[in-house]
Protein backbone atom coordinates (compact mmCIF):
# COMPACT_ATOMS: atom_id res chain seq x y z
CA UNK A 1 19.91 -9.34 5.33
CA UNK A 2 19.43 -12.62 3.39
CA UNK A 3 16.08 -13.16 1.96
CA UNK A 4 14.67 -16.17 -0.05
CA UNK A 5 11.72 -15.50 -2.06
CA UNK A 6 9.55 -18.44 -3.16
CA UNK A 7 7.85 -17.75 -6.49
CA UNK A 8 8.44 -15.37 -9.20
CA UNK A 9 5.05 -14.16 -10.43
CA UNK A 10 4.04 -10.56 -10.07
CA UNK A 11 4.28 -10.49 -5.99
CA UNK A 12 7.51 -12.00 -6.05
CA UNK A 13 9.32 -10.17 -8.76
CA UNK A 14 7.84 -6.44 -7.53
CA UNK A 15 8.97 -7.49 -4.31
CA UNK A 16 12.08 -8.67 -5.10
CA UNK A 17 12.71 -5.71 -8.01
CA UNK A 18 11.92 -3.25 -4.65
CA UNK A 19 15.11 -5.13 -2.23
CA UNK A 20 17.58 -5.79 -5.10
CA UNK A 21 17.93 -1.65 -4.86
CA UNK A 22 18.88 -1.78 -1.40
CA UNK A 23 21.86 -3.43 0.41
CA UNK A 24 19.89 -7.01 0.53
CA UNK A 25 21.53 -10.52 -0.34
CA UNK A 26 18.21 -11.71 -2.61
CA UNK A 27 17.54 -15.50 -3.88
CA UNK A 28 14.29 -16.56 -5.75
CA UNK A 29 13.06 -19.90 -6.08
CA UNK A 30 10.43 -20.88 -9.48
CA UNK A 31 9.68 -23.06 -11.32
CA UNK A 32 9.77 -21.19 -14.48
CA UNK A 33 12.71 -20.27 -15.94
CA UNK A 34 11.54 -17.24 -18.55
CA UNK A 35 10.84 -15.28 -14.90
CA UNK A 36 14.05 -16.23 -13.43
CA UNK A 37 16.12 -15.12 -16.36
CA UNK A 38 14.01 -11.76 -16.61
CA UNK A 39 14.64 -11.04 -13.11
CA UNK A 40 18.48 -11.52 -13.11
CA UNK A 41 18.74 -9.58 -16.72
CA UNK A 42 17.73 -6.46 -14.75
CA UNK A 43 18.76 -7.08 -11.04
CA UNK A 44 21.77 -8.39 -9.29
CA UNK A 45 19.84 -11.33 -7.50
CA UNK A 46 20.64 -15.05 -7.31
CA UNK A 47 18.04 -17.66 -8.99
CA UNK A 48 17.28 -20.98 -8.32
CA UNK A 49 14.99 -23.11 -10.90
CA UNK A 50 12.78 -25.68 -8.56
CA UNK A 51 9.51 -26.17 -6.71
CA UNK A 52 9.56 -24.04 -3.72
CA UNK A 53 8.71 -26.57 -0.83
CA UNK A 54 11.04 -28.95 -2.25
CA UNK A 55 13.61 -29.42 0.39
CA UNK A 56 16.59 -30.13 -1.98
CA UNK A 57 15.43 -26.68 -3.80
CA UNK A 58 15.30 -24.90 -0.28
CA UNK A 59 18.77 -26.21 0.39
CA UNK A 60 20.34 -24.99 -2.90
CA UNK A 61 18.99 -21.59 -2.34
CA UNK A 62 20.37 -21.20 0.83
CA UNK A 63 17.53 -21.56 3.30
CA UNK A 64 19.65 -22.54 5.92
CA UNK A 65 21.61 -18.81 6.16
CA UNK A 66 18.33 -17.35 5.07
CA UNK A 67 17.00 -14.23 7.74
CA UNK A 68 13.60 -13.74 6.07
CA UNK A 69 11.38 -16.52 3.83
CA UNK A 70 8.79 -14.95 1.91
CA UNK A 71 6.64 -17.73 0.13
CA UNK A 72 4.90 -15.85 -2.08
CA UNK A 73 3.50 -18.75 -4.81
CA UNK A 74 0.23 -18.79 -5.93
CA UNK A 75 -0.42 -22.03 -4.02
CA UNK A 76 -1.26 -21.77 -0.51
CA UNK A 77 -0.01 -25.16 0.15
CA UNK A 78 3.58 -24.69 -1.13
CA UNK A 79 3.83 -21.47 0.83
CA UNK A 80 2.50 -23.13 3.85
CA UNK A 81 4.54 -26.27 3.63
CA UNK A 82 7.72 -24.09 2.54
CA UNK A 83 7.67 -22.48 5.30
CA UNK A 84 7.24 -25.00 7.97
CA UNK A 85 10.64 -26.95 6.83
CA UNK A 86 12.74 -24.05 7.12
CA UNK A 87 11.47 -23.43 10.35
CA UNK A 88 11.98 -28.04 10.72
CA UNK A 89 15.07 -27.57 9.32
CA UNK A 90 17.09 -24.45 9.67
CA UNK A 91 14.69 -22.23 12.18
CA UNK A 92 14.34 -19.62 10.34
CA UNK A 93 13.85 -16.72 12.00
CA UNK A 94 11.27 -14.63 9.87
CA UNK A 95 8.58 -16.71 7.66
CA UNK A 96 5.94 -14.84 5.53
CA UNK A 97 3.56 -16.62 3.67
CA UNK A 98 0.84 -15.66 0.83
CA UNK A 99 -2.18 -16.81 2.08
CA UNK A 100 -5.43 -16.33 -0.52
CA UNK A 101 -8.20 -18.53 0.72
CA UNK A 102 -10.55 -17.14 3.09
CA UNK A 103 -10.51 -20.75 4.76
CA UNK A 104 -6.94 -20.74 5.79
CA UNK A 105 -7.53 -16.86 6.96
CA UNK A 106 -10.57 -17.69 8.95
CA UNK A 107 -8.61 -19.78 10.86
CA UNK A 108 -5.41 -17.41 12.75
CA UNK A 109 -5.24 -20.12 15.24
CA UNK A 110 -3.52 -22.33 12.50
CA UNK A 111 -0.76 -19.85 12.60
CA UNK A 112 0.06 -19.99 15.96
CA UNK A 113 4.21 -20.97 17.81
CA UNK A 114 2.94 -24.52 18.31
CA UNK A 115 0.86 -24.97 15.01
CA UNK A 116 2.21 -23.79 11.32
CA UNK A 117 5.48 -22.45 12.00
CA UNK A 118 4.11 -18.75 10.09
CA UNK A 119 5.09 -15.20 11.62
CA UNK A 120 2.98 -13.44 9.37
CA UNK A 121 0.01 -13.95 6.44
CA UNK A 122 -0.13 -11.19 3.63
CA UNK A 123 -3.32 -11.46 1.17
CA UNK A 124 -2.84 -8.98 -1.41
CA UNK A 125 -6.44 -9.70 -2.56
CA UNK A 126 -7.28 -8.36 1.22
CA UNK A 127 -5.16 -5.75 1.51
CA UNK A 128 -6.06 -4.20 -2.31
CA UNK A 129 -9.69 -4.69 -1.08
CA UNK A 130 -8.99 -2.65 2.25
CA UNK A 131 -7.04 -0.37 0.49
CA UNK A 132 -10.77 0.62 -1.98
CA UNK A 133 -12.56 0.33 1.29
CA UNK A 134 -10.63 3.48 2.49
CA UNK A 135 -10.84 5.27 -0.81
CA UNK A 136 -14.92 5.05 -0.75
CA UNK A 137 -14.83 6.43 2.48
CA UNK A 138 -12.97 9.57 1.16
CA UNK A 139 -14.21 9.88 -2.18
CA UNK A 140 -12.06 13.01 -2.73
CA UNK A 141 -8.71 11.02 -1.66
CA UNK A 142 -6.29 9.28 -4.21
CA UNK A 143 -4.59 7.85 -1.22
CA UNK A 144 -5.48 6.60 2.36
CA UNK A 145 -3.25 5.28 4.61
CA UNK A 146 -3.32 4.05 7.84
CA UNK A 147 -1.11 4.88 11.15
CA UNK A 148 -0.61 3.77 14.72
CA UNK A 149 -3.58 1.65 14.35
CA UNK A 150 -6.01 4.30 12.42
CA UNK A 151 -5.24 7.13 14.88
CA UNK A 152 -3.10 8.93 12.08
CA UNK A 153 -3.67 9.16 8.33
CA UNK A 154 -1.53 10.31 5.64
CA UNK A 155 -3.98 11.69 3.00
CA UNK A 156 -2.93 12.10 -1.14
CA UNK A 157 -5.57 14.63 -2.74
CA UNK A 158 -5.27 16.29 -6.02
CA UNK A 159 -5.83 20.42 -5.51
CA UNK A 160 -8.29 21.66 -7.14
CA UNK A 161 -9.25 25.15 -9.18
CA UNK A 162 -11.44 26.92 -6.60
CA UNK A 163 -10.14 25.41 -3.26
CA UNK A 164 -9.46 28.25 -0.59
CA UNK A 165 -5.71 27.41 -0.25
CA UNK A 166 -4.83 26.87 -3.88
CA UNK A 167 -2.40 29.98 -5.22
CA UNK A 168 -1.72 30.92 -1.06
CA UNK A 169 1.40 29.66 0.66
CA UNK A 170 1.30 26.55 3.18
CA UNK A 171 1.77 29.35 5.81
CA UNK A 172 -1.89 30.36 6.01
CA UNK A 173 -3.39 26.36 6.46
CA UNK A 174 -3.74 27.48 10.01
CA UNK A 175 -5.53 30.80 9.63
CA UNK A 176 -8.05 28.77 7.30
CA UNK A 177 -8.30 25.66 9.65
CA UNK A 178 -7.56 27.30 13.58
CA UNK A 179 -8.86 24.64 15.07
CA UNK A 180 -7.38 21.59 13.40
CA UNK A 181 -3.97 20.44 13.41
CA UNK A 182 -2.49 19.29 10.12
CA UNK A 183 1.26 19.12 8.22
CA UNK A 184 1.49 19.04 4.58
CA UNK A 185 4.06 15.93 4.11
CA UNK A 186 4.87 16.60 0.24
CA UNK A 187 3.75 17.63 -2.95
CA UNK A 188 4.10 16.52 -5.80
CA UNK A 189 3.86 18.69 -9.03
CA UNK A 190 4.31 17.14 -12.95
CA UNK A 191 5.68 14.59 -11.08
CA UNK A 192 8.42 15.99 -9.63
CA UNK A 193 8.97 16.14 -5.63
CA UNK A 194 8.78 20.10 -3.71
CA UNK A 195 9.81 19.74 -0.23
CA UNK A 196 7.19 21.89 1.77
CA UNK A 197 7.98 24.86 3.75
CA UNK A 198 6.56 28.22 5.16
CA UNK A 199 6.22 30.27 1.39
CA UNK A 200 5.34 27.06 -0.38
CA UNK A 201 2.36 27.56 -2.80
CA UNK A 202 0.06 25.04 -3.91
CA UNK A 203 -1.05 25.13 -7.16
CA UNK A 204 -4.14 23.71 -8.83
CA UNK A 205 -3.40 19.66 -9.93
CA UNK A 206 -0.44 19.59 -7.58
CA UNK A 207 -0.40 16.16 -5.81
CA UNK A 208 -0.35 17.20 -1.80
CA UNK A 209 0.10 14.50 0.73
CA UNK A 210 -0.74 15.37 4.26
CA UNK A 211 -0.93 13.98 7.64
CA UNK A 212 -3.64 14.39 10.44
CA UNK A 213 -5.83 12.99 12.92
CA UNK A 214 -8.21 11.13 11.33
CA UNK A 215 -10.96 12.66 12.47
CA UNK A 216 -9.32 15.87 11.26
CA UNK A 217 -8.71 14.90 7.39
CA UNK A 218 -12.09 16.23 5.86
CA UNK A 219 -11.46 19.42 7.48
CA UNK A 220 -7.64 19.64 5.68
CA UNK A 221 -9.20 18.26 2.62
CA UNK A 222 -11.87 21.03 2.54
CA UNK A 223 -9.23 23.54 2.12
CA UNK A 224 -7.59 21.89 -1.19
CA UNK A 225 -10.55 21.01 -2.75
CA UNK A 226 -14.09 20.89 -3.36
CA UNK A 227 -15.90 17.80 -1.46
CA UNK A 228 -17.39 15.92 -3.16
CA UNK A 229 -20.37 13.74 -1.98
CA UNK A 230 -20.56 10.39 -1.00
CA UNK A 231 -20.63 7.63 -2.87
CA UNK A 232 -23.59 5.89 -3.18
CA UNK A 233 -23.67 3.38 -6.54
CA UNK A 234 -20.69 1.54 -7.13
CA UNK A 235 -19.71 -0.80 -10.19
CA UNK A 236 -17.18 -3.53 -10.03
CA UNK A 237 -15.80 -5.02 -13.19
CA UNK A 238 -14.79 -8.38 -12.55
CA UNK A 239 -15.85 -10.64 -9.63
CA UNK A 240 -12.32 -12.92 -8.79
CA UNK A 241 -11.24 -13.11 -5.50
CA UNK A 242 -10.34 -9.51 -5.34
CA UNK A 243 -14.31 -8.12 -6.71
CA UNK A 244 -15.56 -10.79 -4.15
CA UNK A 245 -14.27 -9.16 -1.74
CA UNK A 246 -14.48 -5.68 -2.28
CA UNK A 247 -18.45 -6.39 -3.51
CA UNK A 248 -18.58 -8.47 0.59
CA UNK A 249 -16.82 -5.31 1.99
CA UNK A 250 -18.99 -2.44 0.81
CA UNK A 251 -22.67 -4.24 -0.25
CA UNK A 252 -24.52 -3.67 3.09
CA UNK A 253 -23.27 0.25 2.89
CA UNK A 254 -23.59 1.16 -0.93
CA UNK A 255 -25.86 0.13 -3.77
CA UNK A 256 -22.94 -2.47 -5.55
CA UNK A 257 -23.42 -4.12 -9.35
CA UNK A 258 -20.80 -6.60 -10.29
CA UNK A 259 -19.88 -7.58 -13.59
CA UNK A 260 -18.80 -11.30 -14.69
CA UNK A 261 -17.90 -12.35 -17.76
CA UNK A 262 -17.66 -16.68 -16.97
CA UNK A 263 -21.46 -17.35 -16.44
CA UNK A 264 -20.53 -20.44 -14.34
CA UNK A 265 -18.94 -17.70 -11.87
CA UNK A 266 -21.47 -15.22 -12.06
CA UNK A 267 -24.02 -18.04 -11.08
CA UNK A 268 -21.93 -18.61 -7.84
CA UNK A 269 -20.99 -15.13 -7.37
CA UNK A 270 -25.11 -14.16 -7.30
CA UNK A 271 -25.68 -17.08 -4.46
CA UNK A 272 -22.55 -16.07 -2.72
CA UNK A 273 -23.48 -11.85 -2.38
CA UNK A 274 -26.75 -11.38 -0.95
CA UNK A 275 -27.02 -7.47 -1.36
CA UNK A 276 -24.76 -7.33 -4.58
CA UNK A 277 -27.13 -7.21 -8.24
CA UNK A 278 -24.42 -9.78 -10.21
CA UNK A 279 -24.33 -9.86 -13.88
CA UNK A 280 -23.18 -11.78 -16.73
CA UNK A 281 -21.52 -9.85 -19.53
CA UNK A 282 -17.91 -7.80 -20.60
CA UNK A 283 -16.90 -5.52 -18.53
CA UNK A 284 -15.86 -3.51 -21.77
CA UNK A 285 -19.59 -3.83 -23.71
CA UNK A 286 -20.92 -0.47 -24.30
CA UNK A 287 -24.25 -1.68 -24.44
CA UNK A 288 -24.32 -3.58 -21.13
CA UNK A 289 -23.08 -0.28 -19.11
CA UNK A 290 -25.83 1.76 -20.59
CA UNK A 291 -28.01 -0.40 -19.83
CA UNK A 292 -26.70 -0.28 -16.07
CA UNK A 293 -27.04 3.51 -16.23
CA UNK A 294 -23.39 3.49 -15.92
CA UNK A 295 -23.73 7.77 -15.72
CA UNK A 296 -25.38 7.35 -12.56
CA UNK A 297 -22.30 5.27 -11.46
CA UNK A 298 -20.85 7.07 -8.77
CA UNK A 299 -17.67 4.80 -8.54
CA UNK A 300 -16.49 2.00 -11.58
CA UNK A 301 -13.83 -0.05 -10.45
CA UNK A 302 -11.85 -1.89 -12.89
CA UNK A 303 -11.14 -5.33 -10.30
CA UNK A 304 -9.99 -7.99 -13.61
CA UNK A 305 -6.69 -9.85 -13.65
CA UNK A 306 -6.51 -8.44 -17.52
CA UNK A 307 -4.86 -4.85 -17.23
CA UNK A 308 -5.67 -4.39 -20.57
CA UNK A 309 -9.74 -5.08 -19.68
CA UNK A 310 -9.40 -2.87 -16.65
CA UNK A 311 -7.83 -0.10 -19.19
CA UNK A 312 -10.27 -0.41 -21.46
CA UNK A 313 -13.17 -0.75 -19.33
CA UNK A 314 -12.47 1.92 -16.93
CA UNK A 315 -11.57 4.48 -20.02
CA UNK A 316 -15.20 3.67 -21.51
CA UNK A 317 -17.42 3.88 -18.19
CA UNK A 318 -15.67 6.98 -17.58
CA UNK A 319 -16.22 8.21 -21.26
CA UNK A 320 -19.80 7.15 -20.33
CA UNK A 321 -20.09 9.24 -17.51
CA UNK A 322 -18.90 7.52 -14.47
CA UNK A 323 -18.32 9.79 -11.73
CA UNK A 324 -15.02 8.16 -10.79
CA UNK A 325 -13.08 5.63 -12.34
CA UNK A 326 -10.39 3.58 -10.22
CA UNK A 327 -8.36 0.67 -12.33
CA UNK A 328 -6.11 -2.21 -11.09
CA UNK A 329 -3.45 -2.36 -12.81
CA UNK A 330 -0.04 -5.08 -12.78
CA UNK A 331 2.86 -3.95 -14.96
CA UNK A 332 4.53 -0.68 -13.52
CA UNK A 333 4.82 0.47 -17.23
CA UNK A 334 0.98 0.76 -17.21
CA UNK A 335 0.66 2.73 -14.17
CA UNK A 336 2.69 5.59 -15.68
CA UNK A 337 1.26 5.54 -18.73
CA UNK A 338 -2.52 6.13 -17.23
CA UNK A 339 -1.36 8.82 -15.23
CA UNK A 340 -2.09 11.27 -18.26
CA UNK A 341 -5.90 9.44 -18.83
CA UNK A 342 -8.92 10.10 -17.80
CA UNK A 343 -8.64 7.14 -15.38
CA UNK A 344 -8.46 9.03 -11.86
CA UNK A 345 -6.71 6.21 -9.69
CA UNK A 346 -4.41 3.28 -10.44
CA UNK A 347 -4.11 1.17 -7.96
CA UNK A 348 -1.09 -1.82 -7.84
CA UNK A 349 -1.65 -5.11 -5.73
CA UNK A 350 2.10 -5.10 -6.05
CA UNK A 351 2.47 -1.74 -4.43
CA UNK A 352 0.26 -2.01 -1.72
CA UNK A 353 1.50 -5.46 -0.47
CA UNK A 354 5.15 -4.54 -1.02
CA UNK A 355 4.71 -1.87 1.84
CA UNK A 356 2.92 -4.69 4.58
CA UNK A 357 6.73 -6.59 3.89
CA UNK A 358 8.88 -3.82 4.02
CA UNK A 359 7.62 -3.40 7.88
CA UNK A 360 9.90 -7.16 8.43
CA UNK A 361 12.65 -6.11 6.59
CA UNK A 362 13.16 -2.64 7.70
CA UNK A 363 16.35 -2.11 10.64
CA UNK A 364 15.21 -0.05 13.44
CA UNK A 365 11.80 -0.51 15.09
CA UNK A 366 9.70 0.13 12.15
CA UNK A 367 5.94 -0.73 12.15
CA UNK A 368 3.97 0.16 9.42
CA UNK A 369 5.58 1.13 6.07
CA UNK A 370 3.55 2.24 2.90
CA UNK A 371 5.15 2.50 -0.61
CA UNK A 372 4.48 5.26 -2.85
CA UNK A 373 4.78 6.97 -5.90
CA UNK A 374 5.78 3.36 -6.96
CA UNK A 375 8.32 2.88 -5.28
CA UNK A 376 9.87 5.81 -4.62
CA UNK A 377 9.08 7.33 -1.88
CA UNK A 378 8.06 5.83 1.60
CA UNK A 379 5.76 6.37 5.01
CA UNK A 380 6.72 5.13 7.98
CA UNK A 381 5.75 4.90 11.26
CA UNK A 382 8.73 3.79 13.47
CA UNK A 383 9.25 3.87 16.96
CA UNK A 384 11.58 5.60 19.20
CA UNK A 385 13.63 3.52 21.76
CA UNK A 386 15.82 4.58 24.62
CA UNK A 387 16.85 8.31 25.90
CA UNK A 388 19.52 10.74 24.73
CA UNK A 389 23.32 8.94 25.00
CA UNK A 390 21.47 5.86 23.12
CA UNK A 391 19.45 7.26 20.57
CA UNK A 392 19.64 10.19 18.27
CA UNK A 393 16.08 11.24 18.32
CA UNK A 394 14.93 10.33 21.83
CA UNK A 395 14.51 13.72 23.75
CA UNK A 396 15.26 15.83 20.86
CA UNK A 397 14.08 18.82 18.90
CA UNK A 398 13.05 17.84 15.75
CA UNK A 399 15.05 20.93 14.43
CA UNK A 400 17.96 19.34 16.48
CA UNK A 401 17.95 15.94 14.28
CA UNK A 402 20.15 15.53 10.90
CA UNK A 403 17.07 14.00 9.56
CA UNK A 404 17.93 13.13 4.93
CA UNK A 405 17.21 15.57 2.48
CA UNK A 406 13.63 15.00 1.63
CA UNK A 407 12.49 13.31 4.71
CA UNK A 408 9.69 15.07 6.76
CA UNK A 409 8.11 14.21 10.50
CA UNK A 410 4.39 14.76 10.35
CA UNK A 411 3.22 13.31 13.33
CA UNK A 412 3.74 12.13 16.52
CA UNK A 413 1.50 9.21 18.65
CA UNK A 414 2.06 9.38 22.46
CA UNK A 415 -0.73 6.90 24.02
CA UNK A 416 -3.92 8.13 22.62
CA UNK A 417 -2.58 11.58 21.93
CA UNK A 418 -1.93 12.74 18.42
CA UNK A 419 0.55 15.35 18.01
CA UNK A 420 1.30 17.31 14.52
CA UNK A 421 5.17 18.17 14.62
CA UNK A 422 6.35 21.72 14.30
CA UNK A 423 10.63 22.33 14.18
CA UNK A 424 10.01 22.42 18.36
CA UNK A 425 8.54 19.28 18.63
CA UNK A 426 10.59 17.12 21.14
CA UNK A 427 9.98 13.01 20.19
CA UNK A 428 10.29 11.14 23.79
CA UNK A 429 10.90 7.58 24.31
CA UNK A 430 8.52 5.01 23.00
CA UNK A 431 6.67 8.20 20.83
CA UNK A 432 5.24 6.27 17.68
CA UNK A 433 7.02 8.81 14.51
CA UNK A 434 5.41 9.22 10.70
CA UNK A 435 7.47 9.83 8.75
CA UNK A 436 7.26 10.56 4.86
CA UNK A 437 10.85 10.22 2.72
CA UNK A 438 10.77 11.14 -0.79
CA UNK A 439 13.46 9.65 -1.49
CA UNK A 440 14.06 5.83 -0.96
CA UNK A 441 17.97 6.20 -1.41
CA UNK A 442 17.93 7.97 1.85
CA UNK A 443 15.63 4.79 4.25
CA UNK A 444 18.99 3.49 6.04
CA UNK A 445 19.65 6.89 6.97
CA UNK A 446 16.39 6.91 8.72
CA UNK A 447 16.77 3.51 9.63
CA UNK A 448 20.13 4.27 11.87
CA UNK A 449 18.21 7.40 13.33
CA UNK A 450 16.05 4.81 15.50
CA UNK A 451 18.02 2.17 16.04
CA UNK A 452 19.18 2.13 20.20
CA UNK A 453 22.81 2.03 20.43
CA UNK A 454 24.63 -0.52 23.02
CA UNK A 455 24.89 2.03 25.87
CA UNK A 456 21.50 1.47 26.27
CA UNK A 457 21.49 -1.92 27.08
């Protein structure tokens, strides 16, 4: 596949770092020439120095054999206007655009086949800011992600001293939870990947992802660990467009403080949330977080476009007795070196949009995709097509299917019904499939595995 990507900044170079691994004929379009050259010193991608809704610049980069535009500037405009010539011009099939004004996104009928020529919007600001909005729901979760439209989620917890399956073998989850269905997808222990079977035994800190019906996960997560109790008072460091949101999202549920360090935007960020106390100060003062009984804090999150703030900041609150600390952070380099803090979840803007593309680019019929482990590993939720001369899952065994090293089936969605796999699960046609692969390397295995061969047609 060809794919142009319009601007270099931290979207577009994660994104583009993520596809120049895989068997994808990449181009990116900047301005700035610094980014360019640091992107082609580590990847084997093409670069082309110009403004991205230029249509001269489109032109040298190749927009006319372009499959897939991702406009991914921090102007709305250019992405907008970007993509409507290359759908003028060259009709384009795929155009994704980075959209991160609320007024453009209040408005989907702009985006329509006979208005702005746009298949899809990503906002990473929204999608970080749904992605917190999951994790205060499950304060015991490091991860929460979404399938076939909420019915499924796959769940990351850390296992705990003291929780009833910790030192037993996967084997007995059943015995401890009869009544609920659940699959342990992976775990993940000192980093390292352990494929789960029968005799598998977690062990306390071990990073377990598993998959259930979502009304099901605080039952599974019961077993790992101790529950903890809702959140009720949470802190956000930093009120840009990502703190907005989060502080709009969760300030009619939860007692929310928000600190500001520009005054002028701390004056419009106390007219703007109603429910929301806002306050002028550094996110990093000592003095200002006692004050805010910051160890009564059930949840600090570290929301600045400064990494090094959000570091800092969420180290100190949690020094200070925060219950839980959660810090944004940019630069992949950052994210592992936290891992062995006190800071108990790093979240990536890069990460979590990365996954929302990955969905347009992936062969196959593949709906939802989420990134992990940074990169690493993948979820996926892809549907199966056709019957058994076509496809080589439909009407199968999942026992029966040379599925890659690493790769698991959790689930299945058939209509409403939610079905956790065991080896004599048989996937039928049209059967949405979660799937977790540890290892990326392996994705157009899994990609060939549902795509229909021509006998179908």
């Amino acid at each position: 596949m060809q794919i142009l990507i319009l601007g270099a900044g931290q979207v577009g170079s994660s994104v583009a770092a993520t596809l120049a691994r895989e068997d994808d004929d990449i181009t990116v379009v900047d301005e700035n020439n610094d980014l360019l050259q640091e992107l082609q010193d580590h990847y084997d991608i093409r670069t082309v120095q110009g403004h991205a809704s230029h249509p001269d610049v489109l032109a040298r980069a190749g927009a006319e054999d372009a499959d897939l535009i991702l406009a991914v500037t921090n102007n709305d405009e250019t992405n907008i206007v970007a993509c409507q010539i290359c759908h003028t011009l060259y009709h384009t099939p795929t155009k994704i655009a980075r959209i991160r004004s609320n007024e453009y996104l209040l408005k989907p009928e702009l985006f329509s086949d006979d208005a702005l020529a746009i298949d899809m919007l990503i906002s990473p600001e929204q999608l970080v800011t749904d992605y917190i909005e999951r994790l205060v729901q499950h304060p015991n979760a490091l991860q929460v992600l979404d399938f076939a439209g909420g019915k499924v989620q796959l769940v990351a917890v850390r296992a705990f001293h003291g929780g009833p399956l910790v030192g037993n073998p996967l084997s007995e989850l059943r015995q401890h939870i009869p009544k609920t269905q659940a699959r342990v997808a992976a775990i993940f222990r000192n980093g390292s990947p352990i494929i789960p079977k029968a005799d598998t035994i977690i062990e306390a800190d071990d990073e377990v992802f598993f998959i259930a019906a979502s009304k099901d996960i605080l039952s599974v997560m019961a077993e790992l660990r101790r529950l903890d109790k809702p959140y009720k008072r949470i802190m956000l460091a930093g009120g840009g467009q990502i703190g907005m949101r989060v502080a709009k999202a969760l300030d009619d549920k939860y007692q929310v403080k928000l600190i500001e360090s520009n005054e002028e935007r701390a004056r419009f960020l106390s007219e703007e949330l109603v429910n929301t106390i806002t306050l002028h100060g550094d996110v990093a003062n000592e003095e200002l977080l006692q004050e805010e009984d910051i160890d009564n804090i059930d949840l600090f999150c570290a929301l600045t476009n400064d990494d090094e703030a959000n570091i800092l900041s969420a180290m100190l609150a949690k020094r200070m007795g925060a219950r839980k600390v959660l810090s944004l952070i940019n630069r992949a380099a950052y994210v592992d070196l936290i891992e062995s803090s006190n800071i108990d979840i790093a979240l990536s803007p890069q990460q979590a949009t990365i996954g929302s593309l990955l969905a347009h680019i992936r062969r196959g019929d593949i709906v939802a995709v989420h990134s992990l482990r940074r990169g690493a590993a993948e979820a996926l939720e892809a549907v199966a097509h056709g019957d058994k001369k076509s496809s080589l899952v439909v009407d199968r065994r999942i026992d029966e299917i040379d599925l890659p090293p690493g790769t698991t089936i959790g689930a299945l969605v058939r209509g409403e019904e939610v079905i956790i796999t065991h080896h004599d699960t048989i996937i039928q046609a049209e059967d949405h499939v979660i799937l977790f692969v540890i290892n990326k390397r392996y994705i157009p295995e899994v990609e060939r595995l549902f795509q229909v061969g021509l006998s179908f047609f």
